[in-house]
Protein backbone atom coordinates (compact mmCIF):
# COMPACT_ATOMS: atom_id res chain seq x y z
CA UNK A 1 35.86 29.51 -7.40
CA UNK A 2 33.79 32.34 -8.80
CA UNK A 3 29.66 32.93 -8.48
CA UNK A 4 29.43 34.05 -12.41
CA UNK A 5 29.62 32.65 -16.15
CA UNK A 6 33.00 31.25 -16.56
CA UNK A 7 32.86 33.06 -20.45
CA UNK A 8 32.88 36.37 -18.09
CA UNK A 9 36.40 36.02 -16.79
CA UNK A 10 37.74 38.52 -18.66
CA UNK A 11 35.20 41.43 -16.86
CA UNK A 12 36.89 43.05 -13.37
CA UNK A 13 37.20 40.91 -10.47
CA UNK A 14 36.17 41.49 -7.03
CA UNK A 15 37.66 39.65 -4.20
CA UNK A 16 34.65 38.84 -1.82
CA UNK A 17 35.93 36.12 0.30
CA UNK A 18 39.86 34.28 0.67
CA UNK A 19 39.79 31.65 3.16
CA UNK A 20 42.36 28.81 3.61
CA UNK A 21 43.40 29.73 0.27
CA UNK A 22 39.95 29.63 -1.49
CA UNK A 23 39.46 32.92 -2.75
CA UNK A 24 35.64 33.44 -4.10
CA UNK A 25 35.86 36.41 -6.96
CA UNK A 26 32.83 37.79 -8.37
CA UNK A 27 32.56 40.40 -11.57
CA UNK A 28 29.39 42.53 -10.42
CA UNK A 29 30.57 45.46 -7.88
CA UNK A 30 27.10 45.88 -6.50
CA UNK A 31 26.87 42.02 -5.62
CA UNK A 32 30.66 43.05 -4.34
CA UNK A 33 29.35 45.67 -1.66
CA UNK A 34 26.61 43.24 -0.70
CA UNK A 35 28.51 40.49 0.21
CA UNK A 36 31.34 42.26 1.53
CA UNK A 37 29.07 44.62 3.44
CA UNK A 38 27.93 44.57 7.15
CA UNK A 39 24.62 41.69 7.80
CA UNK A 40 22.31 44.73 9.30
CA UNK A 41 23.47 46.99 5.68
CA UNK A 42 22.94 43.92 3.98
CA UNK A 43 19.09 43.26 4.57
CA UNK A 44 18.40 46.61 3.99
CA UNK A 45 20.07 45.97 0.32
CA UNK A 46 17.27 46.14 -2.51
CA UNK A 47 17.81 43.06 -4.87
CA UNK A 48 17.20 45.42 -7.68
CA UNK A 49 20.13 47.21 -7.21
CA UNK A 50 22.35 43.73 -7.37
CA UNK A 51 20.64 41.99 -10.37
CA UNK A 52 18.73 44.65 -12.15
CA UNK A 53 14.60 44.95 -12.11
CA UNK A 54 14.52 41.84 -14.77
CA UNK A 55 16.65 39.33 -13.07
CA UNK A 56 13.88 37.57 -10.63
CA UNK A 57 10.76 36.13 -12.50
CA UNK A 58 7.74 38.96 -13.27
CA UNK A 59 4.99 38.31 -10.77
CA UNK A 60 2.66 38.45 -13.57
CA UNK A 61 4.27 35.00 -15.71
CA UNK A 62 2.44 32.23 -16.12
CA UNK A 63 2.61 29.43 -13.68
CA UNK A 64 4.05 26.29 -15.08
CA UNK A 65 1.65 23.70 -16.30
CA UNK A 66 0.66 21.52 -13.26
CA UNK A 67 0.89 18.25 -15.11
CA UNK A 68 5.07 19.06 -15.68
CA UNK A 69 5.22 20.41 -12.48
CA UNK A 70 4.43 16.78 -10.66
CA UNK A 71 7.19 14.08 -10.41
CA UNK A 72 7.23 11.07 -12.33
CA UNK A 73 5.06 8.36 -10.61
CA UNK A 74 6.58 6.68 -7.69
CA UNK A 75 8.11 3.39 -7.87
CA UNK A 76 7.54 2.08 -4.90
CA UNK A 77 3.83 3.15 -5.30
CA UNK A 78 3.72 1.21 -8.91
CA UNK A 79 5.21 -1.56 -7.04
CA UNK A 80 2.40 -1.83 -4.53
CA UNK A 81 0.13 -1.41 -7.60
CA UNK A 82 1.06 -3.93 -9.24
CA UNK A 83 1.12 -6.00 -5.55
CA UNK A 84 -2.37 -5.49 -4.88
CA UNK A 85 -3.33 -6.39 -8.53
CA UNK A 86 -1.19 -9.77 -8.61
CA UNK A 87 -2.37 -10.57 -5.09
CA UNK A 88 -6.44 -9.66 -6.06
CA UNK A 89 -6.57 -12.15 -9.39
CA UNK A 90 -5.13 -14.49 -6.75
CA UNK A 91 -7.58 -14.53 -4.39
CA UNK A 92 -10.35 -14.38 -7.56
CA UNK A 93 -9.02 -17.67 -9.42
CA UNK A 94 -8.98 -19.54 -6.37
CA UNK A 95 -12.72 -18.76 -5.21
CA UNK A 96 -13.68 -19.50 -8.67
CA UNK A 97 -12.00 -22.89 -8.42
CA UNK A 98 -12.92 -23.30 -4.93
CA UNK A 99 -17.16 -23.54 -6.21
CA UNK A 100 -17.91 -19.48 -5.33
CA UNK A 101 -19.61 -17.19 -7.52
CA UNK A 102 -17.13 -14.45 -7.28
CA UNK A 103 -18.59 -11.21 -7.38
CA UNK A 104 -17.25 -7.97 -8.52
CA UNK A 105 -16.72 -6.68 -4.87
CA UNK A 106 -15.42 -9.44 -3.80
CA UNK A 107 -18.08 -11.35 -2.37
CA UNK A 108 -18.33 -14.27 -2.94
CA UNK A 109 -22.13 -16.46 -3.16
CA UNK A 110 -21.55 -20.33 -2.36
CA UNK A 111 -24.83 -22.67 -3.99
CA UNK A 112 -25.35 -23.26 -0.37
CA UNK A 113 -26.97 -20.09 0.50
CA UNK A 114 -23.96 -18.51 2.31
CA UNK A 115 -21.98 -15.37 1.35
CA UNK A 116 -18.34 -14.90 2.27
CA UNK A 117 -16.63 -10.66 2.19
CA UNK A 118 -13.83 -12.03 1.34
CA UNK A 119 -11.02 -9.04 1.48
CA UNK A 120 -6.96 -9.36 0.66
CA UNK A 121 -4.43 -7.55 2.21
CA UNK A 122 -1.04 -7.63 -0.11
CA UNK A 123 1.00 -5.90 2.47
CA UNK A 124 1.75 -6.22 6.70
CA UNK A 125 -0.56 -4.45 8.83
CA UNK A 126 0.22 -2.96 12.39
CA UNK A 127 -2.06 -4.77 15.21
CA UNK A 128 -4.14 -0.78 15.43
CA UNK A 129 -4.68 -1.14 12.01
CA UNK A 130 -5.83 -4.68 11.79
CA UNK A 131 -8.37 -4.47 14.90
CA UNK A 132 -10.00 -1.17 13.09
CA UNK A 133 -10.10 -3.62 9.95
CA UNK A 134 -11.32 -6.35 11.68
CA UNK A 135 -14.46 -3.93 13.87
CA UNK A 136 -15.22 -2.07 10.37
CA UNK A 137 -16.32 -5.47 8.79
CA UNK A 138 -17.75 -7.04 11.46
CA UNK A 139 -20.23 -4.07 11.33
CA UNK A 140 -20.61 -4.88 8.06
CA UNK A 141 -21.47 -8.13 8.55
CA UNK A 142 -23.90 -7.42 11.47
CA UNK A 143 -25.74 -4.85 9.07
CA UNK A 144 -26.24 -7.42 5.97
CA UNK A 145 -29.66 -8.55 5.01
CA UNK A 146 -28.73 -12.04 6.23
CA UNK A 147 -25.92 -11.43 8.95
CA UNK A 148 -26.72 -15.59 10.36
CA UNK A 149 -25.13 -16.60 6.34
CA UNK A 150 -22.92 -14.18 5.93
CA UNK A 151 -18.82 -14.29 7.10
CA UNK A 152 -15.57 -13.17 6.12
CA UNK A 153 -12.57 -14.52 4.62
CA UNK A 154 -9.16 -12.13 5.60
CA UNK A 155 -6.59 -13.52 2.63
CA UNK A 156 -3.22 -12.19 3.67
CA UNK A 157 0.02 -12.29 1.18
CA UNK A 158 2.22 -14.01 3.58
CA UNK A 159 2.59 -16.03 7.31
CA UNK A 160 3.45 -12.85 9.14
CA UNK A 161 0.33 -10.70 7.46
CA UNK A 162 -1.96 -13.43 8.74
CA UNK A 163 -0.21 -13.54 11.95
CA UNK A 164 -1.13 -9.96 12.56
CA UNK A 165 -4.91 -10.39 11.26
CA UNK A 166 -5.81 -13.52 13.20
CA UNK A 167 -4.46 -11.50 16.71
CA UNK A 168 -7.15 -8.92 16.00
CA UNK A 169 -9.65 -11.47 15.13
CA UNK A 170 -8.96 -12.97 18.33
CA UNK A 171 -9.38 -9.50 19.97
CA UNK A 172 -12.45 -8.54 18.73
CA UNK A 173 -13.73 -11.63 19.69
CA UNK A 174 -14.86 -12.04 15.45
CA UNK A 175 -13.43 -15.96 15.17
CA UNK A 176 -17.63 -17.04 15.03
CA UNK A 177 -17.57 -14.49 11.79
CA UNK A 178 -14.11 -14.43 10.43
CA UNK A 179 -11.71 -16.69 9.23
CA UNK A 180 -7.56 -15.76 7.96
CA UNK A 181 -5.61 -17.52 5.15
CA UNK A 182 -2.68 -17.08 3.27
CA UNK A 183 -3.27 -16.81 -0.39
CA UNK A 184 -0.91 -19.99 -1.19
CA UNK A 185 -2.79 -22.04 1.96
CA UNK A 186 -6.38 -20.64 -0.23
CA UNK A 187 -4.69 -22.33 -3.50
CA UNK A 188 -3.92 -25.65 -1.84
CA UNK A 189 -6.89 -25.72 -0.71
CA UNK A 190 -8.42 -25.33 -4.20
CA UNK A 191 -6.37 -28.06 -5.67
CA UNK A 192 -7.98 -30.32 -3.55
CA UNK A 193 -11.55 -29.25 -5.00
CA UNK A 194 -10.28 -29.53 -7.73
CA UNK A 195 -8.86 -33.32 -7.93
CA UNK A 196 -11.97 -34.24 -6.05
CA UNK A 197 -10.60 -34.83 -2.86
CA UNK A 198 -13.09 -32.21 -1.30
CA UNK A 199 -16.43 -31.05 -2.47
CA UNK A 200 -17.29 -27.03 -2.51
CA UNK A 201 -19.34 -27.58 1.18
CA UNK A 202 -15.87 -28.95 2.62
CA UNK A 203 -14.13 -25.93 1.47
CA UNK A 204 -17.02 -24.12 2.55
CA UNK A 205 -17.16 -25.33 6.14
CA UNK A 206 -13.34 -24.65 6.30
CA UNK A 207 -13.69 -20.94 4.94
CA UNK A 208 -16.69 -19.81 6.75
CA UNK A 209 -16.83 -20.46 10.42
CA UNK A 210 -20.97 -19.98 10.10
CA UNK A 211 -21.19 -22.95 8.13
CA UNK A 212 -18.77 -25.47 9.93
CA UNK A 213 -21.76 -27.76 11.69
CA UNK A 214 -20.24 -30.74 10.89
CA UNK A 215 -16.89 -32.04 12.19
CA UNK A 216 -16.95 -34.49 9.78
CA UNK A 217 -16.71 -31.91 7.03
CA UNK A 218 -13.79 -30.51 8.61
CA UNK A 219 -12.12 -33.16 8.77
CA UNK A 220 -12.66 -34.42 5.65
CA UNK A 221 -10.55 -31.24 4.32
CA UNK A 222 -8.28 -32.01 6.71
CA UNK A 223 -7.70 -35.65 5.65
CA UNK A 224 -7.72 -34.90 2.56
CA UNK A 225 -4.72 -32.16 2.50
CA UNK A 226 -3.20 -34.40 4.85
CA UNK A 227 -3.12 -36.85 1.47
CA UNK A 228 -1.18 -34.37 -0.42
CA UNK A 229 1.35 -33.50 2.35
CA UNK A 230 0.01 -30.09 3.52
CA UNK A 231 -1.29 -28.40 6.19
CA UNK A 232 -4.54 -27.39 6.93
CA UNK A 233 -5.02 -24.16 5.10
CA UNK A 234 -6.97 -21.64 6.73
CA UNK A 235 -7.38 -20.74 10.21
């Protein structure tokens, strides 16, 4: 085992080290002294006098370009990407087929007169994080022009996202505001507008708790999924 250029074997050895048999041989005598020399000698030792004034990199070289100095992008992060994206065109298709006029940031306008903030969340959230979600838009909705018609709509990816939003819901005492679905409970509920088994105010009395005045329209979306062998889709 040797600390230079194997095409140098032919230069003087110098035994620095022979342990258990492993004997570490290196060809410069100055690197010799310094790692055969006493630890207080040692960092006293100028690195010039090892490697020579041109071995470490000038001070004055250029710094390598930034862009090839960052690592390639993250996969994990282009999976969550791609996550968010999937699970956004989701939620956008189905309020499109659900009646809404879907705006840009997400809002989405029902002919009624009511506006739903309708915001997805494509990964698990702790319970601290949900309840700071879930007080952030609520102040949103209190400072709208027309807080009385205007809710929100929390679409999670999955059961155990949903779980987590609806505790903090609960906890900030938001249900009169806020309602939680799973994206695939949002789509069955959309098939169901769409075959005519609902109208756009069902859905809308399902999806925003401000609008639910009627029991009847309740559970007409109710007896309706209850047709096609599902449950009821948002809570």
């Amino acid at each position: 085992m040797t600390l230079d250029d194997p095409d140098a074997r032919s230069e003087q050895r110098h035994t620095v080290l022979n342990v258990f048999g492993l004997t570490l041989e290196v060809s410069n005598p100055r690197l010799a002294e310094l790692l055969t020399m006493d630890a207080k000698e040692a960092l006293t030792a100028d690195i010039k006098d090892v490697f020579g004034p041109s071995a470490p990199a000038a001070a004055d070289e250029p710094l390598t370009d930034v862009a090839e100095a960052l690592p390639p992008v993250d996969a994990r992060a282009a999976r969550e990407e791609h996550e968010r994206h999937a699970l956004r065109e989701r939620v956008r298709l189905a309020g499109e087929r659900l009646g809404f006029d879907v705006a840009l940031d997400g809002t989405w306008e029902s002919p009624a007169g009511v506006s739903v903030l309708v915001r997805d969340f494509p990964r698990t959230l702790t319970l601290a994080a949900a309840a700071h979600f879930v007080r952030e838009l609520a102040g949103i909705i209190g400072r709208s022009s027309d807080p009385d018609r205007t809710s929100a709509l929390l679409v999670a990816a999955d059961r155990a996202s949903a779980d987590v939003l609806k505790v903090a819901v609960r906890q900030a005492r938001a249900y009169q505001s806020m309602r939680v679905a799973c994206i695939d409970d949002l789509e069955s509920l959309a098939a169901v507008v769409e075959r005519n088994a609902a109208s756009h105010a069902h859905a809308l009395a399902v999806i925003a708790p401000i609008a639910a005045i009627d029991v009847g329209e309740v559970v007409a979306v109710l007896r309706a999924a209850g047709g096609a062998g599902s449950s009821a889709p948002v809570e």
